[in-house]
C-alpha atoms as a PDB file:
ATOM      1  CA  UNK A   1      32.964  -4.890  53.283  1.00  0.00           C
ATOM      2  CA  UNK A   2      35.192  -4.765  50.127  1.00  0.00           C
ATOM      3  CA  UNK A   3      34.421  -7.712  47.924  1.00  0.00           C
ATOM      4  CA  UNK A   4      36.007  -6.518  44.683  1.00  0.00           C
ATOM      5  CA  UNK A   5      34.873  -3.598  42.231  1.00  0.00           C
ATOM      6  CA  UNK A   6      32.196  -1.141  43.407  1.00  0.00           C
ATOM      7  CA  UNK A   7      29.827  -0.930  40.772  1.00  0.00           C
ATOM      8  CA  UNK A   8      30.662   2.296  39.872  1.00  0.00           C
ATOM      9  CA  UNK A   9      34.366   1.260  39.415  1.00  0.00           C
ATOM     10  CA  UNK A  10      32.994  -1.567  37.287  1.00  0.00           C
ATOM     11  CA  UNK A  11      30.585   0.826  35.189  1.00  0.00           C
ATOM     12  CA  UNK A  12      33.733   2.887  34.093  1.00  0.00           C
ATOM     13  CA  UNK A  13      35.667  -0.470  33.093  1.00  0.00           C
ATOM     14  CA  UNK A  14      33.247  -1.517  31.024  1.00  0.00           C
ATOM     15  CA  UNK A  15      31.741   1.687  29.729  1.00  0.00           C
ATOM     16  CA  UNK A  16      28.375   0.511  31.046  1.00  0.00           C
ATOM     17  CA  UNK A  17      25.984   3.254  33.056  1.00  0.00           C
ATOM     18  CA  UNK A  18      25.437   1.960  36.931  1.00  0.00           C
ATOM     19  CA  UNK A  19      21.824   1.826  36.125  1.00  0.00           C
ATOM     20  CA  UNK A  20      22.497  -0.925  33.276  1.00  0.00           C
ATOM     21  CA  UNK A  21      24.297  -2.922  35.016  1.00  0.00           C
ATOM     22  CA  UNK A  22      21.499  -2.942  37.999  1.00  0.00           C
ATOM     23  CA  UNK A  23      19.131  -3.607  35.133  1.00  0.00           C
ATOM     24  CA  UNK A  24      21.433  -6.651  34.364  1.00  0.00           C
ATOM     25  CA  UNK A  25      21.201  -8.166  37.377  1.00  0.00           C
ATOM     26  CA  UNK A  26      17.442  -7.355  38.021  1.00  0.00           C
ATOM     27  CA  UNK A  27      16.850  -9.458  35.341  1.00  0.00           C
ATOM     28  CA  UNK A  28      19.498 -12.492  35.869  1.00  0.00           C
ATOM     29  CA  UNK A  29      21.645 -11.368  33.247  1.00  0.00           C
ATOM     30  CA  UNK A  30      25.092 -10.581  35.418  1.00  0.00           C
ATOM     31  CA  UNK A  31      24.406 -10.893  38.806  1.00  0.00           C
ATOM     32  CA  UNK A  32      27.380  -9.335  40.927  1.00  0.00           C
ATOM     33  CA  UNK A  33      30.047 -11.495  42.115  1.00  0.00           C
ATOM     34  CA  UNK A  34      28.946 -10.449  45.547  1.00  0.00           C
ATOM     35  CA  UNK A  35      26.549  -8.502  47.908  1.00  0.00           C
ATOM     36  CA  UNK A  36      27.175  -6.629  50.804  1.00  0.00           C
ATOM     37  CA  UNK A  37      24.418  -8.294  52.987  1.00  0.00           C
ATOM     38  CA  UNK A  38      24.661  -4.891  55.265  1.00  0.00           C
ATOM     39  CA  UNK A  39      25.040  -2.123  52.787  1.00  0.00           C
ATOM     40  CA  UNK A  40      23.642  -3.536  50.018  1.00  0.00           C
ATOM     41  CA  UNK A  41      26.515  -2.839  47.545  1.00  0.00           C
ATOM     42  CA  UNK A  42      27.210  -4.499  44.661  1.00  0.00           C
ATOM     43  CA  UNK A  43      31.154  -5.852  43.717  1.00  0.00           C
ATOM     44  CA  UNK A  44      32.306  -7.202  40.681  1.00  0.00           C
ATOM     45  CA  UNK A  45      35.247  -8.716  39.375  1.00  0.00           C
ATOM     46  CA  UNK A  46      37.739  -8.264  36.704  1.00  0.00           C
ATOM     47  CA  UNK A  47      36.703 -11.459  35.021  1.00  0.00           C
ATOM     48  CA  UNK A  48      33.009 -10.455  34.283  1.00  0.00           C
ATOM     49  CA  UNK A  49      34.521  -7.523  32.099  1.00  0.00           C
ATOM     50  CA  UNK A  50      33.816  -9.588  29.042  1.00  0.00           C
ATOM     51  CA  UNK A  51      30.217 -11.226  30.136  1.00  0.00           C
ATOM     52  CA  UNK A  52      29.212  -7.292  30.629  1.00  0.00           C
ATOM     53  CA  UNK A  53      30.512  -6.605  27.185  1.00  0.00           C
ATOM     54  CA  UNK A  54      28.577  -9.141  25.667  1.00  0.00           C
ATOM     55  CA  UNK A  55      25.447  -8.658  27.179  1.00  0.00           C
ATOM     56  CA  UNK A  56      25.517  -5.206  25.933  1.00  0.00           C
ATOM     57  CA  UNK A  57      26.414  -6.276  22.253  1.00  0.00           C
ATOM     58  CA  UNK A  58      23.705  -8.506  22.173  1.00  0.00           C
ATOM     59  CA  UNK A  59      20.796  -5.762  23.859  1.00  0.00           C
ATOM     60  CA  UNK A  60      22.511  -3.616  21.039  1.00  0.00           C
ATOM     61  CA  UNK A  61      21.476  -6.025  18.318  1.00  0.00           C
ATOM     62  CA  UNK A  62      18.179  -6.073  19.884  1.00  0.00           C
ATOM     63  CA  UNK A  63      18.782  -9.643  21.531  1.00  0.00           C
ATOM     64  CA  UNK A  64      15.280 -10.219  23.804  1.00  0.00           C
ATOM     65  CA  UNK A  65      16.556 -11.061  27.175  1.00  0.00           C
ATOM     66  CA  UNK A  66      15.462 -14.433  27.354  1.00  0.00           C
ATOM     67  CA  UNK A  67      17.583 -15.394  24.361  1.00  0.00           C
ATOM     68  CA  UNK A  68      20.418 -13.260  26.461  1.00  0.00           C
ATOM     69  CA  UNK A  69      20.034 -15.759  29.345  1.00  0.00           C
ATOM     70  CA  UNK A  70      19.986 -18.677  27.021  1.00  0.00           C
ATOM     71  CA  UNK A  71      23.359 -17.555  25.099  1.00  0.00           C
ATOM     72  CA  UNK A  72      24.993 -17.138  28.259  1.00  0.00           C
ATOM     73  CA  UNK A  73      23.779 -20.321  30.238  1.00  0.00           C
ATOM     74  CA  UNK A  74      25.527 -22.776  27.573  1.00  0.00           C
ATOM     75  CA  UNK A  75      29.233 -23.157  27.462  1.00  0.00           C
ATOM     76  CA  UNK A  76      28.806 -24.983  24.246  1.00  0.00           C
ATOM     77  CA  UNK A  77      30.336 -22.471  21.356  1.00  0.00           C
ATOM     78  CA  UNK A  78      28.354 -24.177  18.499  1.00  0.00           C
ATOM     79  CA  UNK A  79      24.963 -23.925  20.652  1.00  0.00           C
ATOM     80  CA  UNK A  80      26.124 -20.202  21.625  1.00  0.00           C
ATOM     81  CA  UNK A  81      26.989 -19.778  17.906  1.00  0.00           C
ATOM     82  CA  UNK A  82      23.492 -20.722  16.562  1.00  0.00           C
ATOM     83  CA  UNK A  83      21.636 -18.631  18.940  1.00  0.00           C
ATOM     84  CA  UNK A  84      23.045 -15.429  17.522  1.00  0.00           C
ATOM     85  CA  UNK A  85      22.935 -16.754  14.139  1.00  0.00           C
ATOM     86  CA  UNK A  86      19.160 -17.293  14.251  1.00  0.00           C
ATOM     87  CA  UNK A  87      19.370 -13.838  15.453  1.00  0.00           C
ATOM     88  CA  UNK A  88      21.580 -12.028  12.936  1.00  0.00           C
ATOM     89  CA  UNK A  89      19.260 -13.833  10.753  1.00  0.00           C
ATOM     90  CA  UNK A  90      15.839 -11.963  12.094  1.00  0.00           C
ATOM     91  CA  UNK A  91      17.685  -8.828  12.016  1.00  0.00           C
ATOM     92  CA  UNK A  92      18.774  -9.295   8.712  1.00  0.00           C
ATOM     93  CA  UNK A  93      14.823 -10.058   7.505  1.00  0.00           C
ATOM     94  CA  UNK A  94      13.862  -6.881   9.455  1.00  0.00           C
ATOM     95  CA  UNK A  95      16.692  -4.593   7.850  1.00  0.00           C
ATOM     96  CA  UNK A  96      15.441  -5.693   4.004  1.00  0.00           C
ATOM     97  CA  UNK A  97      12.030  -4.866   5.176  1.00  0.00           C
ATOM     98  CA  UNK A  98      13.393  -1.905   6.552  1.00  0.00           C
ATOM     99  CA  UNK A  99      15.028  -1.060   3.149  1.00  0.00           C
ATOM    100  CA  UNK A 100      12.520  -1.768   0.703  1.00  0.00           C
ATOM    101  CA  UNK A 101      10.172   0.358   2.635  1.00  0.00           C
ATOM    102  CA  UNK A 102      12.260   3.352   2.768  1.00  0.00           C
ATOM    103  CA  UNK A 103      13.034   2.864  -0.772  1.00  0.00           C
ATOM    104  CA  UNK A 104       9.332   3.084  -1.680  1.00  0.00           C
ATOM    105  CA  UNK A 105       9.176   5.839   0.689  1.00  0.00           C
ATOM    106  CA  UNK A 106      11.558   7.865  -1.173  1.00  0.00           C
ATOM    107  CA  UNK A 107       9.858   7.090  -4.783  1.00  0.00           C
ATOM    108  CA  UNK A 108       5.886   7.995  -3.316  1.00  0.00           C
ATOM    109  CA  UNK A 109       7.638  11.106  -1.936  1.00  0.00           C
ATOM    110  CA  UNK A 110       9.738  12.154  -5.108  1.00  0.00           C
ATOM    111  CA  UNK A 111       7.570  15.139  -6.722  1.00  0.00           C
ATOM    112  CA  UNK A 112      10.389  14.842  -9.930  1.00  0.00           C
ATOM    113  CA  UNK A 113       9.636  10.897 -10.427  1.00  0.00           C
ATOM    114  CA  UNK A 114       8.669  11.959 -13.841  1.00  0.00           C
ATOM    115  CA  UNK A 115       6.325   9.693 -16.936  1.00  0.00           C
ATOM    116  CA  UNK A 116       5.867   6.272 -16.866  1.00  0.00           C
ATOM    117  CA  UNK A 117       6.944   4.654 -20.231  1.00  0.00           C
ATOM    118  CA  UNK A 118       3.761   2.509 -20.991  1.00  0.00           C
ATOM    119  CA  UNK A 119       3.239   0.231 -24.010  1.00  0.00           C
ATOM    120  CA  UNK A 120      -0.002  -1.862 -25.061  1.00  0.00           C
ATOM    121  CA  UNK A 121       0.719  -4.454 -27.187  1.00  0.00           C
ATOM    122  CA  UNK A 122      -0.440  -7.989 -28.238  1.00  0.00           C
ATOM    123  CA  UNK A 123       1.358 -11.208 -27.343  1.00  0.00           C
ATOM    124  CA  UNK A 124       0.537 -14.350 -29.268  1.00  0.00           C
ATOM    125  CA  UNK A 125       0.164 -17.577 -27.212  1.00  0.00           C
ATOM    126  CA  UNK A 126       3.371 -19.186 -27.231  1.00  0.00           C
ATOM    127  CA  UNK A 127       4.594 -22.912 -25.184  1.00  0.00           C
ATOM    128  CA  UNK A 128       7.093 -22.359 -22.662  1.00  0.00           C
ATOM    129  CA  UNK A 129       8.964 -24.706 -19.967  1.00  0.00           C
ATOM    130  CA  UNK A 130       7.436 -23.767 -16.492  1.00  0.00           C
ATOM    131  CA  UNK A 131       6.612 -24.981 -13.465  1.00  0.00           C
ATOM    132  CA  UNK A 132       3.166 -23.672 -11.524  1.00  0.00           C
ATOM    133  CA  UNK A 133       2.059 -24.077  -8.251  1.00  0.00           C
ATOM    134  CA  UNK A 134      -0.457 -22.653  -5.710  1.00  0.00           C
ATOM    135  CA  UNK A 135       1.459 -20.520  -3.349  1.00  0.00           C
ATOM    136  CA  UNK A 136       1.197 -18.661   0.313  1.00  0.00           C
ATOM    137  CA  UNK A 137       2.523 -14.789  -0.674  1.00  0.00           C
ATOM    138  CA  UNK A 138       5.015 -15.168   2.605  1.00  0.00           C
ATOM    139  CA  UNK A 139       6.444 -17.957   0.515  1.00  0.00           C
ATOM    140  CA  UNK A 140       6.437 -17.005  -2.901  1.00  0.00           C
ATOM    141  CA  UNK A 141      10.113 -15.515  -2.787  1.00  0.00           C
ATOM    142  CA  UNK A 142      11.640 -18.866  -1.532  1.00  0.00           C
ATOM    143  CA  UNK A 143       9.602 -20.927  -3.985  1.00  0.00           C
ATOM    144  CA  UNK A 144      10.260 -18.866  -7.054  1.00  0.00           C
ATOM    145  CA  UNK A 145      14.277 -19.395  -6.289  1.00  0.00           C
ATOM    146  CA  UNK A 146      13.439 -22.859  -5.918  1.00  0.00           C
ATOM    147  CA  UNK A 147      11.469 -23.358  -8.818  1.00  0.00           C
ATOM    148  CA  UNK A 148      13.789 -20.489 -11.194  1.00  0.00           C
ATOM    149  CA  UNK A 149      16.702 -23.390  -9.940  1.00  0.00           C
ATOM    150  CA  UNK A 150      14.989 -26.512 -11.702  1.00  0.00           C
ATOM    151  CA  UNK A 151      14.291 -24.849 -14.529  1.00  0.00           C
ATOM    152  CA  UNK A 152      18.013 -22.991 -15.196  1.00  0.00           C
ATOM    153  CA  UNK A 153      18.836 -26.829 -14.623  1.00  0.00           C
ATOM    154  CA  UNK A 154      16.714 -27.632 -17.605  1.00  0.00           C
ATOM    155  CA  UNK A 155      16.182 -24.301 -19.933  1.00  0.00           C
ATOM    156  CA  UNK A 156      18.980 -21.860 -21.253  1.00  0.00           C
ATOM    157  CA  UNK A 157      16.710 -20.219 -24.010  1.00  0.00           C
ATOM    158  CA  UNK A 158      15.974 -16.393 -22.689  1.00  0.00           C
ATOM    159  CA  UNK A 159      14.578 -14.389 -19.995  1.00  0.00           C
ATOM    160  CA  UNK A 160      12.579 -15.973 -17.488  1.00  0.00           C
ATOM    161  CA  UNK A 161       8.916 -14.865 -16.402  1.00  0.00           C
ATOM    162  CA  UNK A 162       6.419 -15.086 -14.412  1.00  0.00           C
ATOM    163  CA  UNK A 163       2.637 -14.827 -13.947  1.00  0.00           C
ATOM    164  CA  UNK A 164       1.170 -14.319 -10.558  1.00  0.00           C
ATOM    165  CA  UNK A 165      -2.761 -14.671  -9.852  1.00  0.00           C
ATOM    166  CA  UNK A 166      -4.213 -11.697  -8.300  1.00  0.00           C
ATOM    167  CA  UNK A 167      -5.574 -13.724  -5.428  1.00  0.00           C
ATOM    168  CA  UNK A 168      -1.751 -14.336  -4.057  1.00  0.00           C
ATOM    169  CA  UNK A 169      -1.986 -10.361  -3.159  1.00  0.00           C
ATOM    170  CA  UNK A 170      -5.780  -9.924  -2.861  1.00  0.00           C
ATOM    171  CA  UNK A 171      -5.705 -13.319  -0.299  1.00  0.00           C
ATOM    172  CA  UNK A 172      -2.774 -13.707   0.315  1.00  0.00           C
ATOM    173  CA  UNK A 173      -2.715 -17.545  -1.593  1.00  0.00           C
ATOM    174  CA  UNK A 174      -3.125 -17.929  -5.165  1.00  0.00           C
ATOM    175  CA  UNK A 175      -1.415 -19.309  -8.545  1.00  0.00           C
ATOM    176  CA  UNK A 176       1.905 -19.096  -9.863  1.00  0.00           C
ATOM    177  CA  UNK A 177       3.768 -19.786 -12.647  1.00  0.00           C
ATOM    178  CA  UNK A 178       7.465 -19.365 -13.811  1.00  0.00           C
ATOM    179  CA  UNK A 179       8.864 -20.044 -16.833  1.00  0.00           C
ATOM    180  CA  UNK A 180      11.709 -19.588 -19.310  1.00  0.00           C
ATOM    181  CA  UNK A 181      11.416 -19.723 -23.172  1.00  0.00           C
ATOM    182  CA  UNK A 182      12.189 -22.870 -24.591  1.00  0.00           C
ATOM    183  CA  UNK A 183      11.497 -24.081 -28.654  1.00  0.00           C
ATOM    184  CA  UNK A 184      10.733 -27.712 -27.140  1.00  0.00           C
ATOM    185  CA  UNK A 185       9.854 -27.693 -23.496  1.00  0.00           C
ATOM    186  CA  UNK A 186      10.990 -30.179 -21.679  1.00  0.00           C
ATOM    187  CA  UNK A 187       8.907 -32.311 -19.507  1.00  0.00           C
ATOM    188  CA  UNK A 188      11.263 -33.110 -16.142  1.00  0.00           C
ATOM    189  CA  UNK A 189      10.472 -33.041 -12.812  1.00  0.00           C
ATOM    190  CA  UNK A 190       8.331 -30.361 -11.975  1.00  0.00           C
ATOM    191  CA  UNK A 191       8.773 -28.719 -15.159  1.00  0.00           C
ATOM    192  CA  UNK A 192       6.361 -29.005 -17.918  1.00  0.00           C
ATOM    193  CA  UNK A 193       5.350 -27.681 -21.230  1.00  0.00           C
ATOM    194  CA  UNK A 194       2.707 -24.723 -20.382  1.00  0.00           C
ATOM    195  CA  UNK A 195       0.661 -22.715 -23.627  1.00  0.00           C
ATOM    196  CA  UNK A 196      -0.159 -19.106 -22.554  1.00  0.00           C
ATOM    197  CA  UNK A 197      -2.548 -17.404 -24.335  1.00  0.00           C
ATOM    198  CA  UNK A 198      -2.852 -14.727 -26.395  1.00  0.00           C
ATOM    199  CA  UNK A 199      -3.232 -11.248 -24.008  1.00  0.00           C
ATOM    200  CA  UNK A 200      -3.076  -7.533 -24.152  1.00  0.00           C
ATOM    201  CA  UNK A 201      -0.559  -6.292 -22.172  1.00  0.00           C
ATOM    202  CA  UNK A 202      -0.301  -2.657 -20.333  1.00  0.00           C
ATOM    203  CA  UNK A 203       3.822  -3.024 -19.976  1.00  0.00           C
ATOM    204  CA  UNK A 204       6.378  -0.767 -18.516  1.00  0.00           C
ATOM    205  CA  UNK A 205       9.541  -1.432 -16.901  1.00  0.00           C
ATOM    206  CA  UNK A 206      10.876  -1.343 -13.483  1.00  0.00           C
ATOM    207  CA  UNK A 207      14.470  -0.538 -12.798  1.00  0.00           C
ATOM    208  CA  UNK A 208      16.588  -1.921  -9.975  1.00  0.00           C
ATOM    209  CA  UNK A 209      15.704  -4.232  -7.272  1.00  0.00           C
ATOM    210  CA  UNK A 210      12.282  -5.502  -6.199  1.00  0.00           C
ATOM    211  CA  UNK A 211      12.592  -3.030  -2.925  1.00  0.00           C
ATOM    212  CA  UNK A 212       9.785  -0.290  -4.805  1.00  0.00           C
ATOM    213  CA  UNK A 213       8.298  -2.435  -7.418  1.00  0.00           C
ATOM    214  CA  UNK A 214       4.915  -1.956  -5.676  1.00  0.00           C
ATOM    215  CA  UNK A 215       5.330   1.914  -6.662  1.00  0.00           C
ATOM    216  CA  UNK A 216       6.249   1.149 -10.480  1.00  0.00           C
ATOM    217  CA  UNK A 217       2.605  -1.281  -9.936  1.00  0.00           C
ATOM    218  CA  UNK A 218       0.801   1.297  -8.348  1.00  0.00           C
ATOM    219  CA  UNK A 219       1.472   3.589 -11.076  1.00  0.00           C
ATOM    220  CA  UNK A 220       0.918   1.184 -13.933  1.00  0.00           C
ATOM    221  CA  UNK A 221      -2.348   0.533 -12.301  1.00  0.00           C
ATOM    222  CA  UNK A 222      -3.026   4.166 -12.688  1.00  0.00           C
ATOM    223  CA  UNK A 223      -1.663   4.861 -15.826  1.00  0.00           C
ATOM    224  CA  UNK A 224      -4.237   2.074 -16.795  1.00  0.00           C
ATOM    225  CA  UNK A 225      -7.380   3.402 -14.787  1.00  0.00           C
ATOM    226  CA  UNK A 226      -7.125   6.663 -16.481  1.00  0.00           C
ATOM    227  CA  UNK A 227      -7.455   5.424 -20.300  1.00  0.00           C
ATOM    228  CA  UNK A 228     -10.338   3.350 -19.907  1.00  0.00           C
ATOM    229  CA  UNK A 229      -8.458  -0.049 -19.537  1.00  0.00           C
ATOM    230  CA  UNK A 230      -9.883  -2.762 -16.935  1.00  0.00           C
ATOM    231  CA  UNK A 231      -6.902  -5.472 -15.520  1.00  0.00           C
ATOM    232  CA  UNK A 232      -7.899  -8.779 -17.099  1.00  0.00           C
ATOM    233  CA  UNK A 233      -5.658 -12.098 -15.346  1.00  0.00           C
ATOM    234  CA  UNK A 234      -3.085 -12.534 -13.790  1.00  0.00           C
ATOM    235  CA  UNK A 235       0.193  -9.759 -13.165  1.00  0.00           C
ATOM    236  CA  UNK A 236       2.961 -10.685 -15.764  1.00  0.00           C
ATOM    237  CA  UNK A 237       6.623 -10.128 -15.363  1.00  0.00           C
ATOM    238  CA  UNK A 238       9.623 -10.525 -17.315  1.00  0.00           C
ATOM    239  CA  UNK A 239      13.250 -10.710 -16.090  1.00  0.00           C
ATOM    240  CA  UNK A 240      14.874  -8.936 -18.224  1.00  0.00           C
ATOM    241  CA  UNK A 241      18.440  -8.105 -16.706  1.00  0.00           C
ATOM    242  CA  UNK A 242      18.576  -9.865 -13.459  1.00  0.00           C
ATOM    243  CA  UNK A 243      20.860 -11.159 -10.856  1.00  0.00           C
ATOM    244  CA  UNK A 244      21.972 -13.969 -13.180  1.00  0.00           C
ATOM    245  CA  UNK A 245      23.136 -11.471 -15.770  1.00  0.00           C
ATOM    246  CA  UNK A 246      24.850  -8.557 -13.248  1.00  0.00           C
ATOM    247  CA  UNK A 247      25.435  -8.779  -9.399  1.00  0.00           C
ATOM    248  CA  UNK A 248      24.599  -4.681 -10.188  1.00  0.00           C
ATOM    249  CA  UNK A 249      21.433  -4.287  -8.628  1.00  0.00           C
ATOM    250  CA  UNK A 250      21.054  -0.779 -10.668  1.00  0.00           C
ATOM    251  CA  UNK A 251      21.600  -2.830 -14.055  1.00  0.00           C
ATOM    252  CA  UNK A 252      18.016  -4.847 -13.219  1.00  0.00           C
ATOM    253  CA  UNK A 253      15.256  -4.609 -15.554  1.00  0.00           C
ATOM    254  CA  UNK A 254      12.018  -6.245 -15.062  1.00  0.00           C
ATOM    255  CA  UNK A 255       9.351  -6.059 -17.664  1.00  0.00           C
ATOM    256  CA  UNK A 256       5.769  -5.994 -15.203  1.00  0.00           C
ATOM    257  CA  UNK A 257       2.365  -5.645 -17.118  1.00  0.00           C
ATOM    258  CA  UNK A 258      -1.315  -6.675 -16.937  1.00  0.00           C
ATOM    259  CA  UNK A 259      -3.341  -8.367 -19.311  1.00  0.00           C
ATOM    260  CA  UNK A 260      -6.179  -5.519 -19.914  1.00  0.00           C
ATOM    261  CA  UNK A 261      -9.135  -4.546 -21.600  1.00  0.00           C
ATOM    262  CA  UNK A 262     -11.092  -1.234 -22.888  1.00  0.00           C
ATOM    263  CA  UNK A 263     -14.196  -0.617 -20.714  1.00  0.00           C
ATOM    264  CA  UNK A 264     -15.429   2.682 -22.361  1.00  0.00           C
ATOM    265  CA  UNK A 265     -15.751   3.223 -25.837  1.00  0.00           C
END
């Protein structure tokens, strides 16, 4: 019985292997157009060319076969659109994780990563415009753009900061507070007039993106073990340069410190 393309014929078409495309239909993916009910073989036709294709675009973006099924089952493009979306999207999340790790990776690992530039110095308490909240750590990023967007709304005085509780990385929930410099803080909306007190800060600076700013904390929080200083409150940063002053990722400069004290004499 001839019923169209042998599966090997159809395998060189679409530059699929034969076992694929059995693995296809195993699973419900592209079943053939029809069966030999005596042989067993497998014909296609000229017009599944592109379903193949597909299929194997999406497996290659690491589509889970349900989600396959479901992109192919609706003929509705909008529907079909928003499946892969959501997709590209997860992919996306998992290639910045994948990013910032192997950019840590590559600092831990670099014997030549050379002194850390570390200052102590005093800060006097001083009222800023900020807006503070208590905060899951998975959520932190998407509040602090929210929040950093009120008060740019507001505020136009300096660099903005931030102070982050060490229970948001010890717990994984804890207190945090952005703010920008203002000479009469505003209260509106969620922003508010804020004093922070007088602290000793440990300070260096981090260059570039947040990708390896654990390893620029990490060594901070050596630097600081090793003369006799104790962390006191909560992790400050400053935003120096940032990506409202330079789409330049390199050009960043964030100002990280901890409030500390001498535990030795």
């Amino acid at each position: 019985m001839r019923g169209g393309l042998t599966i090997g014929e159809f395998a060189q078409l679409t530059h699929l292997s034969v076992r694929t495309l059995r693995r296809y239909h195993e699973s419900g993916l592209l079943a053939p157009a029809a069966v030999d009910p005596v042989s067993g073989y497998r014909y296609y036709t000229t017009e599944q060319i592109p379903s193949a294709q597909v299929i194997h675009r999406l497996r290659e973006l690491d589509v889970p076969l349900a989600e396959v099924a479901r992109i192919l089952a609706t003929d509705d493009p909008g529907v079909r659109a928003d499946l892969i979306a959501g997709h590209l999207d997860r992919l996306q999340e998992s290639l910045d994780r994948t990013r910032a790790a192997v950019s840590s990776l590559q600092r831990l690992l670099r014997p030549d990563a050379g002194d850390l530039n570390v200052s102590v110095r005093s800060e006097p308490p001083r009222v800023v415009a900020a807006i503070t909240d208590v905060v899951d750590v998975s959520n932190v990023l998407e509040w602090y753009d929210d929040a950093m967007a009120e008060l740019d709304a507001v505020v136009d005085e300096g660099p903005p900061g931030g102070r982050y509780d060490n229970e948001l990385f010890s717990a994984g929930r804890g207190t945090v507070l952005v703010y920008r410099p203002a000479v009469d803080p505003p209260s509106y909306g969620r922003v508010k007039p804020v004093e922070l007190p007088a602290v000793e800060l440990a300070a260096t600076v981090h260059h570039g993106t947040h990708d390896d700013i654990d390893v620029t904390y990490g060594r901070l929080g050596a630097w600081v073990v090793e003369h006799a200083l104790a962390v006191d409150g909560p992790v400050h940063e400053t935003y120096v340069v940032g990506p409202r002053d330079t789409p330049d990722p390199a050009a960043w400069r964030t100002e990280i410190g901890w409030p500390v004290f001498r535990v030795g004499g």
